[in-house]
N, C-alpha and C. Protein backbone atom coordinates (compact mmCIF):
# COMPACT_ATOMS: atom_id res chain seq x y z
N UNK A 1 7.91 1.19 -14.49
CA UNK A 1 7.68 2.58 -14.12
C UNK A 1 6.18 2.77 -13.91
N UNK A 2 5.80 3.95 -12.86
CA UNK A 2 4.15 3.84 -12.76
C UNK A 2 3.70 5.19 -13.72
N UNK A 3 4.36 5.59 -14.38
CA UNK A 3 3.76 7.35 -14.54
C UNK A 3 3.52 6.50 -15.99
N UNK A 4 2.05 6.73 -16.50
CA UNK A 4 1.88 6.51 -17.45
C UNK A 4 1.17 8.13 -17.81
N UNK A 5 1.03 8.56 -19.30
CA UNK A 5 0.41 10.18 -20.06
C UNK A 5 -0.87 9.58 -19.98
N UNK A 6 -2.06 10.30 -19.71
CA UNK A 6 -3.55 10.14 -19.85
C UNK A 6 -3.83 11.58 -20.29
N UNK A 7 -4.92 11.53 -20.90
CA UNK A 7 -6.02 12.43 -21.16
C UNK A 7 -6.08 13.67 -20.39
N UNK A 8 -7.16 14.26 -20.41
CA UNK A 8 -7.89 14.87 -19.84
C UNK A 8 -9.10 14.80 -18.85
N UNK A 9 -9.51 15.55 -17.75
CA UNK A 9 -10.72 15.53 -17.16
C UNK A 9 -11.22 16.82 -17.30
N UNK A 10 -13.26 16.86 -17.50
CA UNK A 10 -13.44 18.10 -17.12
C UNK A 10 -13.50 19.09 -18.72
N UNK A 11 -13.15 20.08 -18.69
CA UNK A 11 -12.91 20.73 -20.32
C UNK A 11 -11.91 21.62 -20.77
N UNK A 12 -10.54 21.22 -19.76
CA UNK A 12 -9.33 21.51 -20.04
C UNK A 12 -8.78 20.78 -21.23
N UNK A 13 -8.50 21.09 -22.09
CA UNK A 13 -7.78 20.10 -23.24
C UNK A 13 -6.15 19.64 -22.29
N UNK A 14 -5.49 18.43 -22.83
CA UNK A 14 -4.70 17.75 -22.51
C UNK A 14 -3.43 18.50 -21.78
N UNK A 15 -3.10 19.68 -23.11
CA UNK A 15 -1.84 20.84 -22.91
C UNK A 15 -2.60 22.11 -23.15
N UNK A 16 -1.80 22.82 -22.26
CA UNK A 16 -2.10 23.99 -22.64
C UNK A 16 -0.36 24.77 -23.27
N UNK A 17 -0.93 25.75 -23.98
CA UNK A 17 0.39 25.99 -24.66
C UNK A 17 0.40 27.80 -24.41
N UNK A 18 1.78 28.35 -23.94
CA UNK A 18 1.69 29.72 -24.06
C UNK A 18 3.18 29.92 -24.32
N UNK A 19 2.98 30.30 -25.48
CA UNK A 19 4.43 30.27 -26.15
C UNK A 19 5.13 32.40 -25.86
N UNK A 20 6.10 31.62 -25.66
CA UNK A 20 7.07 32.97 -25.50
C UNK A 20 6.73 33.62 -24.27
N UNK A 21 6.49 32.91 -23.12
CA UNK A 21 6.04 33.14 -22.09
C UNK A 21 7.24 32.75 -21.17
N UNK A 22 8.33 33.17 -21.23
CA UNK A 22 9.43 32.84 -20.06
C UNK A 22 9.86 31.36 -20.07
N UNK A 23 10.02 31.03 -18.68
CA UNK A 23 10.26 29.31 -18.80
C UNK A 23 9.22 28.31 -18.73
N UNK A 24 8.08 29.18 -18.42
CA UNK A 24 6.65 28.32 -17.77
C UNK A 24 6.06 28.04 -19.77
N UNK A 25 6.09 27.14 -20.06
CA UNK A 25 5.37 26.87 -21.61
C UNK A 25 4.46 25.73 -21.78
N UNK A 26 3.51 24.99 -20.61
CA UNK A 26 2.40 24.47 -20.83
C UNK A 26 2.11 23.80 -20.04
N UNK A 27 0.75 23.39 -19.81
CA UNK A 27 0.34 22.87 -18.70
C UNK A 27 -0.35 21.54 -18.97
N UNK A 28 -0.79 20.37 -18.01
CA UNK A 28 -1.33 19.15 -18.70
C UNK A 28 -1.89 18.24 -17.60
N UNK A 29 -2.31 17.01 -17.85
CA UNK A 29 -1.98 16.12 -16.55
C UNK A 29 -0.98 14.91 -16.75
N UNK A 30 -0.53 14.45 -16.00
CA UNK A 30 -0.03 12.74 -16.03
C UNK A 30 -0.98 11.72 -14.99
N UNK A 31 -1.38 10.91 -15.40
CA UNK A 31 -1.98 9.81 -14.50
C UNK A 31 -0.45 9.11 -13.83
N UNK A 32 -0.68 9.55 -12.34
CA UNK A 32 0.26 8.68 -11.14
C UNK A 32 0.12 7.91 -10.26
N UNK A 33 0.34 6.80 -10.18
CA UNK A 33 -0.81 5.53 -9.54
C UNK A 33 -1.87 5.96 -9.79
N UNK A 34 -2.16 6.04 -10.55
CA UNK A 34 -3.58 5.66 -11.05
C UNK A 34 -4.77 7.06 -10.77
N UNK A 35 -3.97 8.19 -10.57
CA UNK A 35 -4.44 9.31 -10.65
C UNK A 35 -4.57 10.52 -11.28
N UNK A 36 -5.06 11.14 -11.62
CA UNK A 36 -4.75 12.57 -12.22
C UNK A 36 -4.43 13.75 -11.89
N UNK A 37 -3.21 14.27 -12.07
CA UNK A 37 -2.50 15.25 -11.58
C UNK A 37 -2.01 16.00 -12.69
N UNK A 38 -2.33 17.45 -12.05
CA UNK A 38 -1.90 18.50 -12.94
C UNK A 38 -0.42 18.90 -13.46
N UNK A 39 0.37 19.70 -13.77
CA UNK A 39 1.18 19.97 -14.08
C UNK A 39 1.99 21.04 -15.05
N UNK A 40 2.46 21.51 -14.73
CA UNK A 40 3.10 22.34 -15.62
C UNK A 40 4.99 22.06 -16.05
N UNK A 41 5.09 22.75 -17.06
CA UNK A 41 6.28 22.13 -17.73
C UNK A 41 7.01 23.72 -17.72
N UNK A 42 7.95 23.73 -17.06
CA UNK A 42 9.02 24.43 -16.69
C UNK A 42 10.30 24.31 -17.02
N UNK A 43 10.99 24.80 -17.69
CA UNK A 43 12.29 24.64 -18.05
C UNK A 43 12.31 23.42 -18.85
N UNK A 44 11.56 22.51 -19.13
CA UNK A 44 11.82 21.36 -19.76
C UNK A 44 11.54 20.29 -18.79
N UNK A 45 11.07 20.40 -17.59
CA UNK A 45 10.60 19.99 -16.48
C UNK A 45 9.13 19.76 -16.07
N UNK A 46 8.76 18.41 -15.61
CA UNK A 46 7.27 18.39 -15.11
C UNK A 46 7.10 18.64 -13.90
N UNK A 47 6.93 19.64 -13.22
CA UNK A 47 6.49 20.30 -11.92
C UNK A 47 5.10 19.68 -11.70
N UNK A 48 4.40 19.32 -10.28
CA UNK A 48 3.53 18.80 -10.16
C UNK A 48 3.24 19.92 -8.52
N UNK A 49 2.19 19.94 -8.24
CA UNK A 49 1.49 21.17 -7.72
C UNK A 49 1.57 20.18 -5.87
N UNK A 50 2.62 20.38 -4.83
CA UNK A 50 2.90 19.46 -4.23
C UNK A 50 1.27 19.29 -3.38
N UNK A 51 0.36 20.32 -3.03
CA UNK A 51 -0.39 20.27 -2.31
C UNK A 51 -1.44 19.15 -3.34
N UNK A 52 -1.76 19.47 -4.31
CA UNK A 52 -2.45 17.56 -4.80
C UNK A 52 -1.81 16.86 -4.77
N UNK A 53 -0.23 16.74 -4.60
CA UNK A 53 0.27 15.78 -3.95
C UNK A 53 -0.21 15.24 -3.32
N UNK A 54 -0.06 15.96 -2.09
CA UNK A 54 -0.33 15.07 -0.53
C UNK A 54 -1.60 15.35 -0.44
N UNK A 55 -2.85 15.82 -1.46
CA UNK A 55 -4.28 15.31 -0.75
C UNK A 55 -4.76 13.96 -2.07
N UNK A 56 -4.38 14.20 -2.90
CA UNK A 56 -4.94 12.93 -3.90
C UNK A 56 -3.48 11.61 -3.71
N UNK A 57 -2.80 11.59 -3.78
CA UNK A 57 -1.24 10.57 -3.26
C UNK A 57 -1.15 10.26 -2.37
N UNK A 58 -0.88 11.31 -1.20
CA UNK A 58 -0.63 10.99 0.24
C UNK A 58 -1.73 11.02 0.84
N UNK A 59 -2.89 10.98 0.73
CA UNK A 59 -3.81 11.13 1.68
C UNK A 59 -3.81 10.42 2.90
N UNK A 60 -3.36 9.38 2.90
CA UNK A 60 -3.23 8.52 4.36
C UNK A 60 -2.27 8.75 5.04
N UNK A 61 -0.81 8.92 4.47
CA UNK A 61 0.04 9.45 5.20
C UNK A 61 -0.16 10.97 5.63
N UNK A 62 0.32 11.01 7.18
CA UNK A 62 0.68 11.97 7.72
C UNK A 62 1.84 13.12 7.07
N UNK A 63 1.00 14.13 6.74
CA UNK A 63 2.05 15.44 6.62
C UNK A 63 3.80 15.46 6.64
N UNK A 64 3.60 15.45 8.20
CA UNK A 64 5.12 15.08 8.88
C UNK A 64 5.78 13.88 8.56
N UNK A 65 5.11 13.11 8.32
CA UNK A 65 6.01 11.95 7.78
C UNK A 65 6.36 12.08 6.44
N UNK A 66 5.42 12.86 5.38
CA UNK A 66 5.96 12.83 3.84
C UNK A 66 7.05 13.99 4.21
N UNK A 67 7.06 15.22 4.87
CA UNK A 67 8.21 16.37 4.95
C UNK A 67 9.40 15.55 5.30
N UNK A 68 9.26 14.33 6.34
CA UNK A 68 10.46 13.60 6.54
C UNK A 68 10.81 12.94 5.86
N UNK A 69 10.56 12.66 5.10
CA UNK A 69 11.03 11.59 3.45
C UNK A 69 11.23 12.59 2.54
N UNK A 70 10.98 13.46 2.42
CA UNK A 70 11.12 14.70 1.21
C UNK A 70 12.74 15.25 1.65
N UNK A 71 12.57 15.79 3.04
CA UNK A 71 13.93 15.64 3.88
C UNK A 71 14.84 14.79 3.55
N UNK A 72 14.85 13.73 3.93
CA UNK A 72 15.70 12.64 4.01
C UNK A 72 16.49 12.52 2.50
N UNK A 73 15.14 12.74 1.22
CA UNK A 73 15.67 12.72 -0.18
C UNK A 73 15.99 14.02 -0.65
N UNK A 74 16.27 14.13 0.19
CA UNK A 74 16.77 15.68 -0.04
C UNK A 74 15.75 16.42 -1.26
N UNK A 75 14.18 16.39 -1.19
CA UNK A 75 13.25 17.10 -2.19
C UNK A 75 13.60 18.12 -2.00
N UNK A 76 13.58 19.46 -2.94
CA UNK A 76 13.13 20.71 -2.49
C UNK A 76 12.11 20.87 -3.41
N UNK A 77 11.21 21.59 -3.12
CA UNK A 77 9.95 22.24 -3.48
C UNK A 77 10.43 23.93 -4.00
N UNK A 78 9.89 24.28 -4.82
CA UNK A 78 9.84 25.38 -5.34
C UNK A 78 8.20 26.32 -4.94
N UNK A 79 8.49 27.61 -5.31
CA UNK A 79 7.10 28.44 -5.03
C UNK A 79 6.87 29.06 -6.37
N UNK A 80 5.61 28.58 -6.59
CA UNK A 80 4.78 29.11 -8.09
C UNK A 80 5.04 30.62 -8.07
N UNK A 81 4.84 31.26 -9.29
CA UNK A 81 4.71 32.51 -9.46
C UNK A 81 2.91 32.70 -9.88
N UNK A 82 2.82 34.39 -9.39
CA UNK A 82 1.65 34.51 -9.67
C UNK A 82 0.42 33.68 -11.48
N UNK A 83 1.53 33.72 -12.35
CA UNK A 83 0.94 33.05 -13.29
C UNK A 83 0.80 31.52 -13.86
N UNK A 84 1.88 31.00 -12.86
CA UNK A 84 1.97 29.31 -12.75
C UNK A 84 0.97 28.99 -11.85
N UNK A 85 0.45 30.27 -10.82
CA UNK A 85 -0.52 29.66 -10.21
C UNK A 85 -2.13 30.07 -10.37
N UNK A 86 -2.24 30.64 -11.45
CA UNK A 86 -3.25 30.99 -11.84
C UNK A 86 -3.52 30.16 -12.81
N UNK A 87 -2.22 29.47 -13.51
CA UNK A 87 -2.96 28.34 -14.31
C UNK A 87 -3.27 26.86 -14.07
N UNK A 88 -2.51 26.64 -12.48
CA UNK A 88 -2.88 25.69 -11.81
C UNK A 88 -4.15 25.39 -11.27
N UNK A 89 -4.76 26.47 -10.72
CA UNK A 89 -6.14 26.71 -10.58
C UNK A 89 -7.04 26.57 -11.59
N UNK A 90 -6.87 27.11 -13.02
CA UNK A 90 -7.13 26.42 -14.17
C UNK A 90 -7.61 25.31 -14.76
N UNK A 91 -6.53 24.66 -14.48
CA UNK A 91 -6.87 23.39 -14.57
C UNK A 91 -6.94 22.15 -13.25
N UNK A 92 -7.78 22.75 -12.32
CA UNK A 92 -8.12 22.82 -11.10
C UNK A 92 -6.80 22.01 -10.23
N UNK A 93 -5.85 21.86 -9.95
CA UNK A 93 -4.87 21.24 -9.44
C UNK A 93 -4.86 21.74 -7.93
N UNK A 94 -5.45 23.40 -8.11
CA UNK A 94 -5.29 23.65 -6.76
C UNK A 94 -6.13 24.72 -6.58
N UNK A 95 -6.95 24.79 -5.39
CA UNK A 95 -8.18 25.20 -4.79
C UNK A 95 -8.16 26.43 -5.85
N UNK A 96 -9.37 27.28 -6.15
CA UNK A 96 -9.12 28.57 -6.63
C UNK A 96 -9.29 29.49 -5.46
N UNK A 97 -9.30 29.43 -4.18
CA UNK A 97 -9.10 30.16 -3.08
C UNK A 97 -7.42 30.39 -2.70
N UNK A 98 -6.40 29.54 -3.48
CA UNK A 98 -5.23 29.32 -3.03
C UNK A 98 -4.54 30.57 -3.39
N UNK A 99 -3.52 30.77 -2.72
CA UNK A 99 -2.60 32.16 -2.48
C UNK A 99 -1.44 31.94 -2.57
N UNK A 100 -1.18 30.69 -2.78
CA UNK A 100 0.43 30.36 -2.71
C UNK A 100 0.57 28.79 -3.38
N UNK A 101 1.14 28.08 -3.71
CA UNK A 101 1.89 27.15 -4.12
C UNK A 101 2.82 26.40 -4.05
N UNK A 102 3.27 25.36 -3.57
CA UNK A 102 4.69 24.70 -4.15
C UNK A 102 5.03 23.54 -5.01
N UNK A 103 5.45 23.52 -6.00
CA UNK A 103 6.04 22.58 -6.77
C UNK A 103 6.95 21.86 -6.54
N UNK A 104 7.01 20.25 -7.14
CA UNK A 104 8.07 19.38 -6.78
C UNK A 104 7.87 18.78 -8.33
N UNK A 105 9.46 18.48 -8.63
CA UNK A 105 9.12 17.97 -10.19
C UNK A 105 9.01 16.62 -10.04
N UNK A 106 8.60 16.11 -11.50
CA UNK A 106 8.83 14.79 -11.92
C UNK A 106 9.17 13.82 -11.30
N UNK A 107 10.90 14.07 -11.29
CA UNK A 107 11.99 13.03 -10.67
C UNK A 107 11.48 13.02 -9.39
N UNK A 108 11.46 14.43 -8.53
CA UNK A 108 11.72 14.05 -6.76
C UNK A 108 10.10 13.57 -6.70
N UNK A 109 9.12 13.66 -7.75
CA UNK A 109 7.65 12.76 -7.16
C UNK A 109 8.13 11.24 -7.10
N UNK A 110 8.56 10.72 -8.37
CA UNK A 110 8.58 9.58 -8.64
C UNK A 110 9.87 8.65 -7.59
N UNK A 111 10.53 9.66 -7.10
CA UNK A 111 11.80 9.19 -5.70
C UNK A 111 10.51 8.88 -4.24
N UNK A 112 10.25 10.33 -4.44
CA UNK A 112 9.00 10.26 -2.99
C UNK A 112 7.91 9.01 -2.91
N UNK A 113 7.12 8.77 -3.95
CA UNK A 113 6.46 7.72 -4.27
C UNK A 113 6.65 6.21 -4.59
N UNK A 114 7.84 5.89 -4.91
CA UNK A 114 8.68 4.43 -4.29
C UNK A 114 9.08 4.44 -2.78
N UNK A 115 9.77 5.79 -2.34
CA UNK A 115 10.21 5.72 -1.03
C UNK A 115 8.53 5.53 0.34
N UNK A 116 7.59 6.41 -0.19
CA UNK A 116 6.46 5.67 0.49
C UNK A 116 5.54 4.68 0.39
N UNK A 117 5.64 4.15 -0.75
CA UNK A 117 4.77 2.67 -0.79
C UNK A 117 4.86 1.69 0.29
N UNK A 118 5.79 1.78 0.88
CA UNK A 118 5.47 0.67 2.05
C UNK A 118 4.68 1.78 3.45
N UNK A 119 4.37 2.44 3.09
CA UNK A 119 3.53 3.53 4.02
C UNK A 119 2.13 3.44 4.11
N UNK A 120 1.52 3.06 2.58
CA UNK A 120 0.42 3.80 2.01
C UNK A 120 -0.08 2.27 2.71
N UNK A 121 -1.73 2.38 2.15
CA UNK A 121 -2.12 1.12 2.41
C UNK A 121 -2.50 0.69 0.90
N UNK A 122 -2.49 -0.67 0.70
CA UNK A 122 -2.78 -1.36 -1.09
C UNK A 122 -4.06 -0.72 -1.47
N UNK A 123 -4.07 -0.29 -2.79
CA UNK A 123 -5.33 -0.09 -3.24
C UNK A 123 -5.88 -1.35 -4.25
C-alpha cells in the first residue's frame, strides 16, 4: 500500500479536533506518494481536497484525462460546505482565495492513483 500517516508541515498540529460539530470531526494530513495532503475526516471517512489532488498528484497529467479515469471508476466528488472549507484553507490544502471545493475520499484516491501510474512519469 502507498498511503503511509506523516506529521505535520508549517504550524498546524497533526489533527485538528471539533467535537460535536455534525459529521465533519477533524482535520490532518496523510503523506501520498510521497506527499502531503490535507484532509478532513467525515463520517468516519478521509476526504482529500480533489483540487491538491490534481496540482500536487496529478500535475503532469492532463485535467481531462484524470475526469476520464474518475469517470470510468465511477469517482464522485462531493462539494465542501462553507466550514469544511474554511478549514481546508487552514491548513492550507486549498488557496485561501478559494470559493468552492470538491472532495474525493480515501478509497476513490487510492483507486485513481494505481489506475494512473502508468500515466505519470517515475519520480
Amino acid at each position: 500500500m502507498f498511503l503511509t500517516c506523516e506529521g505535520t508541515f508549517g504550524i498546524v498540529p497533526p489533527t485538528v479536533d471539533y467535537p460535536n460539530q455534525g459529521d465533519f470531526h477533524h482535520a490532518g494530513y496523510q503523506k501520498i506518494e510521497g506527499i502531503n495532503l490535507g484532509y478532513l475526516q467525515i463520517n468516519g471517512t478521509q476526504m482529500f481536497a480533489l483540487a491538491q489532488v490534481l496540482s500536487h498528484l496529478f500535475k503532469d497529467i492532463p485535467r481531462a484525462t484524470i475526469s476520464k479515469k474518475m469517470e470510468i471508476l465511477k469517482i464522485k466528488s462531493r462539494r465542501c460546505d462553507p466550514k469544511e472549507l474554511r478549514t481546508l484553507k487552514a491548513i492550507r490544502s486549498v488557496p485561501t482565495r478559494a470559493v468552492k471545493c470538491s472532495l474525493i475520499s480515501k478509497a476513490d484516491l487510492e483507486a485513481l492513483c494505481t489506475s494512473c501510474k502508468s500515466l505519470s512519469p517515475r519520480r
